[in-house]
PDB file of N, CA and C in Angstrom:
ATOM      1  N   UNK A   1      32.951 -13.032 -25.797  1.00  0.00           N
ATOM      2  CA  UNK A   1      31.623 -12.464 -25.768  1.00  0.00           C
ATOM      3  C   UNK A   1      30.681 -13.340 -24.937  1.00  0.00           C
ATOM      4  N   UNK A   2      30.982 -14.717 -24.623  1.00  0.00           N
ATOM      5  CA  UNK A   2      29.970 -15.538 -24.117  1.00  0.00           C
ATOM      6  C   UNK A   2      30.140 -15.785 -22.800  1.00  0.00           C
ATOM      7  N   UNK A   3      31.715 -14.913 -22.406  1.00  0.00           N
ATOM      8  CA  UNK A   3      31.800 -15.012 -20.858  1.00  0.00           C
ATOM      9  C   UNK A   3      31.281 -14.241 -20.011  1.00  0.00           C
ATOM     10  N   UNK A   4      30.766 -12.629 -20.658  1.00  0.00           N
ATOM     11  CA  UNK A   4      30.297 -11.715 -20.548  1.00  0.00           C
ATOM     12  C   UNK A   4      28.970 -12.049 -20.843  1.00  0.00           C
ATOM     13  N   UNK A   5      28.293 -12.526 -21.109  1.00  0.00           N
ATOM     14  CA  UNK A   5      26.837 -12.847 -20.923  1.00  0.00           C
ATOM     15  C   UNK A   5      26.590 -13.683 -19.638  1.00  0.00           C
ATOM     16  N   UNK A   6      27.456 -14.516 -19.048  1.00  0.00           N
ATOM     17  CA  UNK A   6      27.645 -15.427 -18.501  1.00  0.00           C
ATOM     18  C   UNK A   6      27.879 -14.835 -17.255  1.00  0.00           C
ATOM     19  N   UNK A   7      28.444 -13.316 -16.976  1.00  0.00           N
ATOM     20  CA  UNK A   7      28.585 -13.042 -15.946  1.00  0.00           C
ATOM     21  C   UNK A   7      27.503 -12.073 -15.560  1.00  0.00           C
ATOM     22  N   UNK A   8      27.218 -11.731 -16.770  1.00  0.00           N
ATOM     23  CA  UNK A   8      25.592 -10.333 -16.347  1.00  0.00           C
ATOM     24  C   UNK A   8      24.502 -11.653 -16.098  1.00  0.00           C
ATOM     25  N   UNK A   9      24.382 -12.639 -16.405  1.00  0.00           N
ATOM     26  CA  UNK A   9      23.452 -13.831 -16.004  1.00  0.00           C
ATOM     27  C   UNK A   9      23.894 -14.091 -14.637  1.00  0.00           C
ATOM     28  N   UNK A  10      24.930 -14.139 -14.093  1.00  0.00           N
ATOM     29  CA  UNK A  10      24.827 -14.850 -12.736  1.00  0.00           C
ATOM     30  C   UNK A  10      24.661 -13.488 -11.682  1.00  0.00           C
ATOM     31  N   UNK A  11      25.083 -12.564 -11.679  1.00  0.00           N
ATOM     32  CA  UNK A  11      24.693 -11.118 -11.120  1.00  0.00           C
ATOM     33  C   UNK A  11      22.990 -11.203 -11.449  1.00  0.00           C
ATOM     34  N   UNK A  12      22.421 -11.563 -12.439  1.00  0.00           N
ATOM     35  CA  UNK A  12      21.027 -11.284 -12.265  1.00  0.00           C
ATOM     36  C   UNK A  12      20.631 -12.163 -11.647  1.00  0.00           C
ATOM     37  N   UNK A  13      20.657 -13.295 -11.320  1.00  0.00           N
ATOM     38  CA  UNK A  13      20.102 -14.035 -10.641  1.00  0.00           C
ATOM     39  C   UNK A  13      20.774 -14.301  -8.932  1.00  0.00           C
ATOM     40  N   UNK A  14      21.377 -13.250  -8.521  1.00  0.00           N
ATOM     41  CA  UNK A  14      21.863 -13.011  -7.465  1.00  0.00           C
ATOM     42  C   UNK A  14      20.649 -12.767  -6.562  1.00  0.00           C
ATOM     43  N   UNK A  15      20.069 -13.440  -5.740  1.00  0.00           N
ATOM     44  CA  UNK A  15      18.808 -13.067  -4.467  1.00  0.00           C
ATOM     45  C   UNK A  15      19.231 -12.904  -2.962  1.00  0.00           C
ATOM     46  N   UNK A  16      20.220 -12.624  -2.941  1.00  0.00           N
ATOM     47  CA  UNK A  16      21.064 -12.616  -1.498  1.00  0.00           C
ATOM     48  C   UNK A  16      20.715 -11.046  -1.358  1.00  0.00           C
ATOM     49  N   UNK A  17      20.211 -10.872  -0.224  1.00  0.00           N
ATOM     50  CA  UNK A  17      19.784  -9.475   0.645  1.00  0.00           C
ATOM     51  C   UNK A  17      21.770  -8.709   0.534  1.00  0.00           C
ATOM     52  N   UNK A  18      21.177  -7.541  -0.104  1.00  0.00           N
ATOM     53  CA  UNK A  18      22.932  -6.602   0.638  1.00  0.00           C
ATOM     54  C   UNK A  18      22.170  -6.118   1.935  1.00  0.00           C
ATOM     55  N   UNK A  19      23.466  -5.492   2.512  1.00  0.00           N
ATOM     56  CA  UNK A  19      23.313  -5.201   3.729  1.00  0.00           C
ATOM     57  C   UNK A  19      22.398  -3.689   3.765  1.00  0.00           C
ATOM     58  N   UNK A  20      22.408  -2.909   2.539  1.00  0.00           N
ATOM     59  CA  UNK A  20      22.080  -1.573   2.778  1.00  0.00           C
ATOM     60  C   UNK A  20      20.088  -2.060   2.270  1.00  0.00           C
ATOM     61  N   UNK A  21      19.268  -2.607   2.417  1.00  0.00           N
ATOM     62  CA  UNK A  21      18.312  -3.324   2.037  1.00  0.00           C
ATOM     63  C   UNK A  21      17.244  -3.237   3.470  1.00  0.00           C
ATOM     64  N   UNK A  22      16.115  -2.559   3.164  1.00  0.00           N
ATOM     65  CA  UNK A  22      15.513  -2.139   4.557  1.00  0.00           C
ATOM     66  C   UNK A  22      15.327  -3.207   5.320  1.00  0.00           C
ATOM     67  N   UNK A  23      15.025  -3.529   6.535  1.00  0.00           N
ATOM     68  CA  UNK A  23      14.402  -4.803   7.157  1.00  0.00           C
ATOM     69  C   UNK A  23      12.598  -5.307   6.279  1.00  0.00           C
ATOM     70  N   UNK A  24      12.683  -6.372   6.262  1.00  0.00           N
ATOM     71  CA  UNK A  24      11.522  -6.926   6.006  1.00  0.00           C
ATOM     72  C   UNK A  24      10.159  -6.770   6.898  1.00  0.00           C
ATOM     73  N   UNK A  25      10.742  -7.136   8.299  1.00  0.00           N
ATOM     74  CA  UNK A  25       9.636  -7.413   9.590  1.00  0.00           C
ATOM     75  C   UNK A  25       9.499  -6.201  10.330  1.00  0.00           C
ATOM     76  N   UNK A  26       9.486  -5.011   9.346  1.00  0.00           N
ATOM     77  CA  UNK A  26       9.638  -3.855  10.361  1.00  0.00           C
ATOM     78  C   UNK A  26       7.944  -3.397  10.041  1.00  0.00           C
ATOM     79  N   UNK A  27       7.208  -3.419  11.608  1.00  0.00           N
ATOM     80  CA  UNK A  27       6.235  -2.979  11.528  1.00  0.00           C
ATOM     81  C   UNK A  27       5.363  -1.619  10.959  1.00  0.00           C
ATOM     82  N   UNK A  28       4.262  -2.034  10.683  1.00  0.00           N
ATOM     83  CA  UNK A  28       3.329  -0.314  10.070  1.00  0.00           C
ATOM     84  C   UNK A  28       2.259  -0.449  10.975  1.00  0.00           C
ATOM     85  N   UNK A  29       1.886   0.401  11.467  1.00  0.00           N
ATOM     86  CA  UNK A  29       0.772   0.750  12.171  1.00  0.00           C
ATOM     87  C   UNK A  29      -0.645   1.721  11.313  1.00  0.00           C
ATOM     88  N   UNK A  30      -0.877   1.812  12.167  1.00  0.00           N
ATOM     89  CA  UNK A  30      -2.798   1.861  11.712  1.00  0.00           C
ATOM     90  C   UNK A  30      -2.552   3.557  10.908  1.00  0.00           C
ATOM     91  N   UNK A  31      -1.870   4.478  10.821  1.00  0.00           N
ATOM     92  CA  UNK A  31      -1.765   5.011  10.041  1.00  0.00           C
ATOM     93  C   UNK A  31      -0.970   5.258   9.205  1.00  0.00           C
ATOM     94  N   UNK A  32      -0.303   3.735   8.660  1.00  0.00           N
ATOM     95  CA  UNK A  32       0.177   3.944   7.445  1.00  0.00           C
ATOM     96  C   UNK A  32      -1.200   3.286   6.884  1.00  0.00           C
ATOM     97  N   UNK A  33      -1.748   2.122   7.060  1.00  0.00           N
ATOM     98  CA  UNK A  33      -3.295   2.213   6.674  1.00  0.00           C
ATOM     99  C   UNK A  33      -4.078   2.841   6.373  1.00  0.00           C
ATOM    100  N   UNK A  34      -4.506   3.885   6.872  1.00  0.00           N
ATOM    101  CA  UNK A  34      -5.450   4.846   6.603  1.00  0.00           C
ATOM    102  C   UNK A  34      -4.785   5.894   5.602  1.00  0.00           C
ATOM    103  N   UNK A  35      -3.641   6.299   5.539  1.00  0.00           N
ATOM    104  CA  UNK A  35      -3.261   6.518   4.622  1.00  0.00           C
ATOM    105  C   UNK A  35      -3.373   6.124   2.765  1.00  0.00           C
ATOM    106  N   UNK A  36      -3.552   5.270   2.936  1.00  0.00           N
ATOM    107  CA  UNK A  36      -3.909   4.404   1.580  1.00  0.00           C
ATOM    108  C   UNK A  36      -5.027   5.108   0.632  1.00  0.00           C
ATOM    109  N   UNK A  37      -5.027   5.630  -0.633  1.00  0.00           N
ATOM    110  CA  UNK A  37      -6.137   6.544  -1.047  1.00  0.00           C
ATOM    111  C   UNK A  37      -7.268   5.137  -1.202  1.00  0.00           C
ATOM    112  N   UNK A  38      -6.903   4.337  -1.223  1.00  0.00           N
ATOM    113  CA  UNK A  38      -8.305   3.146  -2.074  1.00  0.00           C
ATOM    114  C   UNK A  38      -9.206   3.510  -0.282  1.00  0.00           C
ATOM    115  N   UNK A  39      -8.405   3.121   0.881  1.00  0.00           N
ATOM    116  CA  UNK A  39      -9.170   2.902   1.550  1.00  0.00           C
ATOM    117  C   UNK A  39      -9.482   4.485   1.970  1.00  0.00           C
ATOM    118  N   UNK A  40      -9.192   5.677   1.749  1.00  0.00           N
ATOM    119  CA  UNK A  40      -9.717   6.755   1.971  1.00  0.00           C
ATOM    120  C   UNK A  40     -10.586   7.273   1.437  1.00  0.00           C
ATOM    121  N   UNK A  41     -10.865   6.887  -0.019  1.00  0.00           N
ATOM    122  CA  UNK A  41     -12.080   6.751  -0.732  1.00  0.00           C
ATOM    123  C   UNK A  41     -13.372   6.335  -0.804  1.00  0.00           C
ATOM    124  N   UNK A  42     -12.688   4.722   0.657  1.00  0.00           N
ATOM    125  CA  UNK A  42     -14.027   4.319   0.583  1.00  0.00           C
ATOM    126  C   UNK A  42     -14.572   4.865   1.690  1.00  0.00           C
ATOM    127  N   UNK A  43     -13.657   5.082   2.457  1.00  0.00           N
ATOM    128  CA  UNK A  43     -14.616   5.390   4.265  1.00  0.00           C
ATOM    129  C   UNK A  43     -15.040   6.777   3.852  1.00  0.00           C
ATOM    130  N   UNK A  44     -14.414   7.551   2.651  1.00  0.00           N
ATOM    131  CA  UNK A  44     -15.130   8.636   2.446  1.00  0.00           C
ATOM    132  C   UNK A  44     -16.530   8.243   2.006  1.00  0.00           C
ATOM    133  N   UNK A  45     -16.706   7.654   1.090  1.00  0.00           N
ATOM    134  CA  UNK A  45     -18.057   7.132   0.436  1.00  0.00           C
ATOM    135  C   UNK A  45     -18.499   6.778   1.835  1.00  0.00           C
ATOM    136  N   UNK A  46     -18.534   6.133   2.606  1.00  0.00           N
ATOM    137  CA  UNK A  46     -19.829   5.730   4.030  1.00  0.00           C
ATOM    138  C   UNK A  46     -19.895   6.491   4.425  1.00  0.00           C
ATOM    139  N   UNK A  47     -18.896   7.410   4.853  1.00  0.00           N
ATOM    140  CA  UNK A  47     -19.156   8.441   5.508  1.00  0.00           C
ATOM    141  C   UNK A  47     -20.289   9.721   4.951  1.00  0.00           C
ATOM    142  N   UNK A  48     -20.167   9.960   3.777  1.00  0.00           N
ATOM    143  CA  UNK A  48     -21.145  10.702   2.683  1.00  0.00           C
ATOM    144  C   UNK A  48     -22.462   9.855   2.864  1.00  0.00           C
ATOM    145  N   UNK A  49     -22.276   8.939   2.456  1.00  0.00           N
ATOM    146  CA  UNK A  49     -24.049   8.146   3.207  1.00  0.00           C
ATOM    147  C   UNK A  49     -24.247   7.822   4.312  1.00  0.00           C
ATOM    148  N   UNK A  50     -23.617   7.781   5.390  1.00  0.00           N
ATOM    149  CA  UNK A  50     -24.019   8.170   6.774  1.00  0.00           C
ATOM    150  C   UNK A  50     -23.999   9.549   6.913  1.00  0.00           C
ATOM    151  N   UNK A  51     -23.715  10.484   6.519  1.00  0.00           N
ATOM    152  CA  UNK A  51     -24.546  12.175   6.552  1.00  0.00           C
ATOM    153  C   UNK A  51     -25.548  12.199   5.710  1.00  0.00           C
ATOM    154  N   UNK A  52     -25.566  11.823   4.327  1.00  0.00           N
ATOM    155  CA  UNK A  52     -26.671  11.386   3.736  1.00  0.00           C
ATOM    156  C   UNK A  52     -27.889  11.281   4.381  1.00  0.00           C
ATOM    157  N   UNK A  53     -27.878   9.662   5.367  1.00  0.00           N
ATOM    158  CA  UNK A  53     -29.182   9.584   5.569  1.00  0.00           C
ATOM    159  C   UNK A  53     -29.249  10.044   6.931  1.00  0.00           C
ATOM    160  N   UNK A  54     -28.344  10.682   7.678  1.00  0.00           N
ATOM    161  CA  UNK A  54     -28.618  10.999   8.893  1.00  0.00           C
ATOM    162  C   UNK A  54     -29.388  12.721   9.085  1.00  0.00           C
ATOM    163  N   UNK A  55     -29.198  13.526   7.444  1.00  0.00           N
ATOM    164  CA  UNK A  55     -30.070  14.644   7.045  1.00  0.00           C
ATOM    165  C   UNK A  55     -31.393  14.262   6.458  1.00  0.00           C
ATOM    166  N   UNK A  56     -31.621  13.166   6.285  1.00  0.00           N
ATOM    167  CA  UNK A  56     -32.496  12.791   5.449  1.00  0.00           C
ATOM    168  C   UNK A  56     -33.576  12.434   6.609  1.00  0.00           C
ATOM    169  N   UNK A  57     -32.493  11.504   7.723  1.00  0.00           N
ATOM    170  CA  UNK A  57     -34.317  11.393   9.277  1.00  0.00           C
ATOM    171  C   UNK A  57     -34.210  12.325   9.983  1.00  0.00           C
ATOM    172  N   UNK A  58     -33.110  13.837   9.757  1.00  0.00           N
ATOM    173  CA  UNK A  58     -33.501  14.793  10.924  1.00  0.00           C
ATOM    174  C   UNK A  58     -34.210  15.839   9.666  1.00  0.00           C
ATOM    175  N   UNK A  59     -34.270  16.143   8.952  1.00  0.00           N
ATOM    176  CA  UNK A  59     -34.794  16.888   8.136  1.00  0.00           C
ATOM    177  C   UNK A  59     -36.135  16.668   6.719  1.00  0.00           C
ATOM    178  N   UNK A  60     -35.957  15.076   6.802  1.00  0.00           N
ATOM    179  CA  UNK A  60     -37.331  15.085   5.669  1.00  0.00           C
ATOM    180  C   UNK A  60     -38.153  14.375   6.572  1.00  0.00           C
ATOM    181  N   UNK A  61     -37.616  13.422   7.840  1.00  0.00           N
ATOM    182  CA  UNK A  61     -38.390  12.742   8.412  1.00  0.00           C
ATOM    183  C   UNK A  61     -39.477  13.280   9.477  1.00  0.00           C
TER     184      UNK A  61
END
């Protein structure tokens, strides 16, 4: 029983890349970025207050 613990312990602590394991250094470009909801949320928010106040100096001003 204690050799079998002994072998699911060294398999877990196995950190060696397999071969089927995506590349690390493989680049993302500017729209996997914008993609992102946090940052689509926010440029939505500026964007809502830059129409905001851009109705606000053609129409109350």
């Amino acid at each position: 029983m204690g050799a079998g613990c002994a072998i699911i312990a060294r398999e877990m602590l196995d950190t060696t890349q397999s071969e089927a394991a995506p590349p690390q250094d493989e680049p993302r470009g500017c729209l996997f970025a914008l993609s992102q909801p946090p940052l689509m949320i926010f440029l939505a928010v500026i964007g809502c207050l830059l129409l905001a106040a851009a109705l606000h100096d053609l129409l109350l001003l």
